[in-house]
Structures are given as structure tokens and as C-alpha cells.
C-alpha atoms as a PDB file:
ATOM      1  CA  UNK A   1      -1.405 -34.653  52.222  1.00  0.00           C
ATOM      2  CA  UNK A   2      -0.792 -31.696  49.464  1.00  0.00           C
ATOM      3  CA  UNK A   3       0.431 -34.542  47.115  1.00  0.00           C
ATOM      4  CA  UNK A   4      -2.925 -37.212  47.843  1.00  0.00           C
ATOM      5  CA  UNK A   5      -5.149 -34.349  47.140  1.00  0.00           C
ATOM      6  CA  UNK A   6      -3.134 -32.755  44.136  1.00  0.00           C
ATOM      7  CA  UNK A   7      -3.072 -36.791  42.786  1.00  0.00           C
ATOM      8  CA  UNK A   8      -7.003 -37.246  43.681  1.00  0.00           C
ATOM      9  CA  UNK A   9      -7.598 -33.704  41.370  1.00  0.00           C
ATOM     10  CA  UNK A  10      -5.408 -35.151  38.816  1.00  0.00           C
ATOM     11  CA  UNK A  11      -7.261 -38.040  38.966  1.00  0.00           C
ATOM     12  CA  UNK A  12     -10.306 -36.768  38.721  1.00  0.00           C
ATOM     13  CA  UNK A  13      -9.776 -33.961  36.212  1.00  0.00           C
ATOM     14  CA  UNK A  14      -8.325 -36.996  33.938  1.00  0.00           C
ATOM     15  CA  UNK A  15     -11.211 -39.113  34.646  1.00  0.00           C
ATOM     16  CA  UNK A  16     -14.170 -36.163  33.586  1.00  0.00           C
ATOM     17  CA  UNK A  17     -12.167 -35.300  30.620  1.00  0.00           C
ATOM     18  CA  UNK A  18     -12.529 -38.942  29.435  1.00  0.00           C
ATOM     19  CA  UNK A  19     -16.189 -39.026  30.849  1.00  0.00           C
ATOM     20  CA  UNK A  20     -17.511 -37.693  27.054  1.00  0.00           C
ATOM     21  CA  UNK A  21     -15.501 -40.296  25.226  1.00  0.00           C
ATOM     22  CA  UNK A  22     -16.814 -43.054  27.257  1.00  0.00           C
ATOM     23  CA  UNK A  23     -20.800 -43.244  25.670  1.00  0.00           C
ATOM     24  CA  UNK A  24     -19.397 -43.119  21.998  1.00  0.00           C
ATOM     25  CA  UNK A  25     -19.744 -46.033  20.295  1.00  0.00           C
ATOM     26  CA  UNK A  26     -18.098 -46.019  16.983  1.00  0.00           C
ATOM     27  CA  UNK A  27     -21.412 -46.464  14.569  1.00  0.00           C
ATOM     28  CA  UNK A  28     -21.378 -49.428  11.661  1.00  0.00           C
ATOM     29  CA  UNK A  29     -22.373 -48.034   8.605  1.00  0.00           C
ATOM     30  CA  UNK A  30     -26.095 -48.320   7.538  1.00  0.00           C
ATOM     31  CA  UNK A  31     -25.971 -51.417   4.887  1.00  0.00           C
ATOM     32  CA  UNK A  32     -26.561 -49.868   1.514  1.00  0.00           C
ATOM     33  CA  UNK A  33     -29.640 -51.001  -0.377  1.00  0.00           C
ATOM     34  CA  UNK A  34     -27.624 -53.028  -2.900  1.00  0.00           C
ATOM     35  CA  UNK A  35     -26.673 -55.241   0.096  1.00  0.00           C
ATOM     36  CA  UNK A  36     -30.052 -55.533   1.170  1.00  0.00           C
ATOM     37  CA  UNK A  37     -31.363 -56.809  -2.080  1.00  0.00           C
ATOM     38  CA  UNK A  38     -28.973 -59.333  -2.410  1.00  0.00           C
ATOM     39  CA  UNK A  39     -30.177 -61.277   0.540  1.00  0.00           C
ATOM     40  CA  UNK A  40     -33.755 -59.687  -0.274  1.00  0.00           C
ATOM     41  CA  UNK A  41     -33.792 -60.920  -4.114  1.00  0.00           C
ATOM     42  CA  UNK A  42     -33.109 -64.897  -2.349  1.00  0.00           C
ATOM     43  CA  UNK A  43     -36.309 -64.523  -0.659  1.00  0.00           C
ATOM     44  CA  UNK A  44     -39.843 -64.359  -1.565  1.00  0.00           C
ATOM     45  CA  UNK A  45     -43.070 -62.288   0.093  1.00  0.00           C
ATOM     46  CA  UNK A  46     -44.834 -64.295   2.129  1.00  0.00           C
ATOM     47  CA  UNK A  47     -48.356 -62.286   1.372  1.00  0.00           C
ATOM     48  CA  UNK A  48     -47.714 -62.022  -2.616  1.00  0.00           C
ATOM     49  CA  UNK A  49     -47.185 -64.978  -4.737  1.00  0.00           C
ATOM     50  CA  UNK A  50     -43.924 -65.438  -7.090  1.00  0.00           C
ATOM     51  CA  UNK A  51     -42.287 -62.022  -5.848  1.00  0.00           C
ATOM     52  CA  UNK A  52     -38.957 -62.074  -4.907  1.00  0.00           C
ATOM     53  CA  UNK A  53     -39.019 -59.593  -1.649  1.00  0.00           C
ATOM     54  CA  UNK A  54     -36.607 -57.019  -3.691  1.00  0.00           C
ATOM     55  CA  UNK A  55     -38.554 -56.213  -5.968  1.00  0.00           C
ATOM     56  CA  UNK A  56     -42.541 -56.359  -4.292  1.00  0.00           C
ATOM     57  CA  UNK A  57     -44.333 -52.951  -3.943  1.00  0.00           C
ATOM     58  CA  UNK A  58     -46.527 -53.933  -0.486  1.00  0.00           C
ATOM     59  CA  UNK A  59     -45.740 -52.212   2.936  1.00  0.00           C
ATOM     60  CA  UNK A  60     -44.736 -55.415   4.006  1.00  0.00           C
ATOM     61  CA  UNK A  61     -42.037 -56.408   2.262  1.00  0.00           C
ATOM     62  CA  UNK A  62     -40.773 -53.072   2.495  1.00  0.00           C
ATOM     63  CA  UNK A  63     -40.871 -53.631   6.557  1.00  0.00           C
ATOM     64  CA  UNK A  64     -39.440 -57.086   5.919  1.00  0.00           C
ATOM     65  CA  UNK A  65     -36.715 -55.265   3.728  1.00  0.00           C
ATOM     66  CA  UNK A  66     -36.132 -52.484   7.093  1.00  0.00           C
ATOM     67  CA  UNK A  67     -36.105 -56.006   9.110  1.00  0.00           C
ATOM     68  CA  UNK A  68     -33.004 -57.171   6.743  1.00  0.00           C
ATOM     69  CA  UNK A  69     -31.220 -53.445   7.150  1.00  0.00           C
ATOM     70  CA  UNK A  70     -31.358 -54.132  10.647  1.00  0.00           C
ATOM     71  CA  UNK A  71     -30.282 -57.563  10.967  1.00  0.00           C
ATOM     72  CA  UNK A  72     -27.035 -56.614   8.504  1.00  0.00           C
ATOM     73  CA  UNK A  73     -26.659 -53.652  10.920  1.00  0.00           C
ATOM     74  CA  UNK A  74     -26.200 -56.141  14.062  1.00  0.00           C
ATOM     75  CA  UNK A  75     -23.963 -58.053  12.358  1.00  0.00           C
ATOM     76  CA  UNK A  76     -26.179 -61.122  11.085  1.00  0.00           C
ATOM     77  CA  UNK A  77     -24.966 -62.817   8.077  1.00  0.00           C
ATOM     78  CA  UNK A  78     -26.716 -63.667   5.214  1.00  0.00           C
ATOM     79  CA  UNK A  79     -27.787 -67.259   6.809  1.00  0.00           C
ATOM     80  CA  UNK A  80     -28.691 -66.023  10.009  1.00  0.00           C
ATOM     81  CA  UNK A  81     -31.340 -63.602   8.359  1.00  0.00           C
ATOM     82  CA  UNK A  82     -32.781 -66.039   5.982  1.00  0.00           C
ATOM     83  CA  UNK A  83     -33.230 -68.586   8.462  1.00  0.00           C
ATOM     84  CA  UNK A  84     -34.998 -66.074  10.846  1.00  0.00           C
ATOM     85  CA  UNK A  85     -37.386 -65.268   8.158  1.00  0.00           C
ATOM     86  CA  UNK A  86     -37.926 -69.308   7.336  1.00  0.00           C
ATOM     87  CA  UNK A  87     -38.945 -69.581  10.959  1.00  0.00           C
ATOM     88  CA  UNK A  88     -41.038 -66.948  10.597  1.00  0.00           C
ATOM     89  CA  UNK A  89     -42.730 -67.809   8.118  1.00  0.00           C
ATOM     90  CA  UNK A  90     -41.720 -71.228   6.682  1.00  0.00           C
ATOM     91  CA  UNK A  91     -39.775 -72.896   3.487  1.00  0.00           C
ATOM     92  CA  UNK A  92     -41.384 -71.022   1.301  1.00  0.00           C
ATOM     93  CA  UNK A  93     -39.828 -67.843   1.370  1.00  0.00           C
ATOM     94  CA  UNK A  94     -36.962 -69.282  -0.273  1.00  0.00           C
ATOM     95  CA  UNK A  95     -36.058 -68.716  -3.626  1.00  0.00           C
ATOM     96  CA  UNK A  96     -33.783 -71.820  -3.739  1.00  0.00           C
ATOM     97  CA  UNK A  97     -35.323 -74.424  -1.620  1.00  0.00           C
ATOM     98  CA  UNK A  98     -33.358 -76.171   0.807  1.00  0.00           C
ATOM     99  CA  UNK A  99     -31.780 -79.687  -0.381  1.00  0.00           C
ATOM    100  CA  UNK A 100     -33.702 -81.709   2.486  1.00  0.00           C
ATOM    101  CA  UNK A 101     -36.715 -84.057   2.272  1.00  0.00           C
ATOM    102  CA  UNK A 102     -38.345 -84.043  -0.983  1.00  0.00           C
ATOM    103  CA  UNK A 103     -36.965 -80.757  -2.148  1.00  0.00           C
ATOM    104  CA  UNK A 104     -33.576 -83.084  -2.656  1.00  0.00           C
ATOM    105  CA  UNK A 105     -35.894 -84.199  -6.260  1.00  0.00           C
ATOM    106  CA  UNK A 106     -35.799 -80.868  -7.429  1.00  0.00           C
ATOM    107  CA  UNK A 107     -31.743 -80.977  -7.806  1.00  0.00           C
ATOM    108  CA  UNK A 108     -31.239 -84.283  -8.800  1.00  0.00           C
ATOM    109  CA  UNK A 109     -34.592 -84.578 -11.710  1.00  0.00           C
ATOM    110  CA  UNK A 110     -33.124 -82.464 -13.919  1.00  0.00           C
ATOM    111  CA  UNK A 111     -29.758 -83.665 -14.443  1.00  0.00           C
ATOM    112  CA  UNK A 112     -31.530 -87.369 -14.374  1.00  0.00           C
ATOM    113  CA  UNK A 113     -33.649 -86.519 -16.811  1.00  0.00           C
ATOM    114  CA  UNK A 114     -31.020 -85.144 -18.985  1.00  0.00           C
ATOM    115  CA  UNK A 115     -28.520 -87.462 -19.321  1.00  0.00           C
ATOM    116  CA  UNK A 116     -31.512 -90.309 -19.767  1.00  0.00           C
ATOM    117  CA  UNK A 117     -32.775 -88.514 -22.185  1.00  0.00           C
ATOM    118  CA  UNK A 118     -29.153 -88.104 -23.924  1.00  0.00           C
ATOM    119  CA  UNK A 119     -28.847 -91.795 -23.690  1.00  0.00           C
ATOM    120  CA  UNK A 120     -31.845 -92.359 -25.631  1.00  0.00           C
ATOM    121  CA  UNK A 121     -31.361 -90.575 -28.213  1.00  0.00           C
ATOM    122  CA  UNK A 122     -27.459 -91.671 -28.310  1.00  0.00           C
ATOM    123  CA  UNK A 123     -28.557 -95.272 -28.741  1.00  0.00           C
ATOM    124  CA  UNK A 124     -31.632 -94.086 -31.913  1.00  0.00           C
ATOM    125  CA  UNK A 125     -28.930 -92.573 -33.297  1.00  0.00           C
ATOM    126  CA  UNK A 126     -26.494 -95.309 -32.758  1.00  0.00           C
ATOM    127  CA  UNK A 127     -29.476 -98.156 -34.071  1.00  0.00           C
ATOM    128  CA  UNK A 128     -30.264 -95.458 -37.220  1.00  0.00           C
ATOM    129  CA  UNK A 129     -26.493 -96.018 -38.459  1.00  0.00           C
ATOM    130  CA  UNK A 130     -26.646 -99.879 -37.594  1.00  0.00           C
ATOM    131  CA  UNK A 131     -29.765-100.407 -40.092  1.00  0.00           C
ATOM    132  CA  UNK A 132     -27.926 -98.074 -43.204  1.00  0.00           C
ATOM    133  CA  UNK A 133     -24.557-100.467 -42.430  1.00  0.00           C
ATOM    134  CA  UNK A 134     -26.905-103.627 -42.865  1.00  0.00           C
ATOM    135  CA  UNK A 135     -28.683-101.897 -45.820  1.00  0.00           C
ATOM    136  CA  UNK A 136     -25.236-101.034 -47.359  1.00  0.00           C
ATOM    137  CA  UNK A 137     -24.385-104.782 -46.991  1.00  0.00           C
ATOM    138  CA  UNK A 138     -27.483-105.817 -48.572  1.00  0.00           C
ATOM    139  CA  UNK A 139     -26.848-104.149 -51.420  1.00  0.00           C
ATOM    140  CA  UNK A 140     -23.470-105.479 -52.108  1.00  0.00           C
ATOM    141  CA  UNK A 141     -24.101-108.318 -54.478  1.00  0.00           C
ATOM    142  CA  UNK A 142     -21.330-110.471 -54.588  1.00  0.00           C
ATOM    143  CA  UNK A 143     -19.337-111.233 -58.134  1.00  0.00           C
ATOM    144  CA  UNK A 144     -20.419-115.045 -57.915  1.00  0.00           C
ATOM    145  CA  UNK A 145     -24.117-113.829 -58.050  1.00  0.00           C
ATOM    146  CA  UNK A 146     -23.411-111.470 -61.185  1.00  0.00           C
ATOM    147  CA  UNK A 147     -22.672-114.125 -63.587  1.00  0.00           C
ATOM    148  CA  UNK A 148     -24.622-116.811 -61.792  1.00  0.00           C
ATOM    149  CA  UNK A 149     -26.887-118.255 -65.064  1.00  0.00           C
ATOM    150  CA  UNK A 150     -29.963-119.216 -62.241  1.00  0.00           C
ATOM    151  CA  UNK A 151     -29.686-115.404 -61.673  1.00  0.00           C
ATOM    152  CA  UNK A 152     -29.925-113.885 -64.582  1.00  0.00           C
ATOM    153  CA  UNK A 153     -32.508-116.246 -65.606  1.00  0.00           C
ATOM    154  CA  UNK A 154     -34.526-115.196 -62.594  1.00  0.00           C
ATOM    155  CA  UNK A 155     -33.736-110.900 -63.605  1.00  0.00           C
ATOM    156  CA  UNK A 156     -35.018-111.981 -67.024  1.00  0.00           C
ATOM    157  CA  UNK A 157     -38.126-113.749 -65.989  1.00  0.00           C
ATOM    158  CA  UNK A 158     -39.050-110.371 -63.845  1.00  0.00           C
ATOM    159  CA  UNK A 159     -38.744-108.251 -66.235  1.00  0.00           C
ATOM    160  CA  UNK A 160     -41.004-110.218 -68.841  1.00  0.00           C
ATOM    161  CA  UNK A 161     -43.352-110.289 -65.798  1.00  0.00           C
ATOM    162  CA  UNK A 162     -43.081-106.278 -65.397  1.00  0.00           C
ATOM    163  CA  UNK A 163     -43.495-105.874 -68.842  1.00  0.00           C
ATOM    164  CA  UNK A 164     -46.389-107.699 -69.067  1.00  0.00           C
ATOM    165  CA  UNK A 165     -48.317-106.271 -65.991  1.00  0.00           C
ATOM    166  CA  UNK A 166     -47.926-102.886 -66.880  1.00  0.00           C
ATOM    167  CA  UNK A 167     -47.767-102.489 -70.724  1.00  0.00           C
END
């Protein structure tokens, strides 16, 4: 019986020295600010217009910046916490709008628009050195037509003609 009881006290004793160690919880760091305003700076206030959230002055976004602080403290990502705030308050808080729907236009105009306006100007570029070739070829007179007598007739009878009109 000496041993049970001397093994319960053990027991115990061990168990009540543990006791204190049992409510601590090791703490995660408090996310620094620089971590908030990266997922803060892809978001914009809902109440101002054109303000990313890391940078606007109001009360709110400076509770909507605690609400990030908290959500990196639980262990949300940077997803999770921008789409809680899109279903809190829609689309537009995004900086970068989602590639769905007709935001899709706003990532593929650009680059369309870009490479039809390079081939444009590609091709008035490409027709600008077509017409000097044809010029160039135009001007080329060929050695029959030098000392063709129907020519040089013709060269003489403009030149009487110019000298006439303007003298």
C-alpha cells in the first residue's frame, strides 16, 4: 500500500509541476508592418477612391490594415485575406483585377493592340521602301533610250518649249 500511495504522490507531484506548462502556447510573432503592406498595397479602400489601402490616412483602412495583422497572425495567406476582403466588399478592392469575365480584356487589349499596331506600321514602312525601289527603277533609263534619235528629238523639242514659256 506504502508503494500505491508513494506512486499516486509521485504522480501527482509530477503532474502539478507540469500543470504551469500546460496553458502556454508558444506565441507567433506579430507580422511586421512591411508584411502587412505588401498584401495591403494589392488592395484598394473601399470608402476612398484610387487609394491603395497602404498608403490611405482614414480610420478605416487603418482597421482594415489591424484586420490584415490579424488574419497573417492566424495563419491566413495572402489569398485567403484578399478574398475575404473581395467578399466583403466586392472586385473592386483589387488592385489587379481578377482574369474572369470581362476583366479577361484588360490583359489581353494591350498586347493586341501592340503588336497590331507594330504590324501596321511594319507594313508603311515596308510599302515606303517598295515605292523608292520603283522610283529608283524609273529613273534608270536604259542605254537604247540614250541614243534613241525619236528621243532626243523629243528632249530638244521640250526645251525649245521651256525656253519659250518662260523667257
Amino acid at each position: 500500500m506504502r508503494n500505491r500511495l508513494s506512486l499516486g504522490v509521485g504522480l501527482l507531484t509530477l503532474l502539478l509541476s507540469l500543470l504551469p506548462f500546460y496553458g502556454i502556447e508558444a506565441q507567433e510573432p506579430t507580422p511586421s508592418d512591411d508584411e502587412v503592406n505588401t498584401i495591403a498595397k494589392q488592395l484598394y479602400c473601399p470608402v476612398c477612391e484610387n487609394i491603395p489601402l497602404d498608403v490611405c490616412p482614414t480610420q478605416a483602412c487603418e482597421q482594415w490594415r489591424g484586420t490584415i495583422r490579424e488574419k497573417l497572425a492566424l495563419g491566413w495567406n495572402e489569398d485567403q485575406i484578399k478574398q475575404y476582403f473581395v467578399a466583403q466588399y466586392g472586385d473592386r478592392v483589387l488592385a489587379t483585377p481578377t482574369a474572369k469575365g470581362f476583366n479577361w480584356l484588360v490583359y489581353v487589349l494591350p498586347p493586341a493592340a501592340f503588336i497590331f499596331g507594330a504590324v501596321i506600321l511594319f507594313s508603311v514602312f515596308r510599302s515606303w521602301r517598295g515605292l523608292s525601289e520603283q522610283e529608283e527603277m524609273l529613273l534608270e533609263v536604259p542605254d537604247e533610250m540614250i541614243n534613241d534619235p525619236y528621243v532626243a528629238r523629243l528632249e530638244e523639242e521640250l526645251r525649245r518649249r521651256e525656253h519659250s514659256e518662260g523667257g
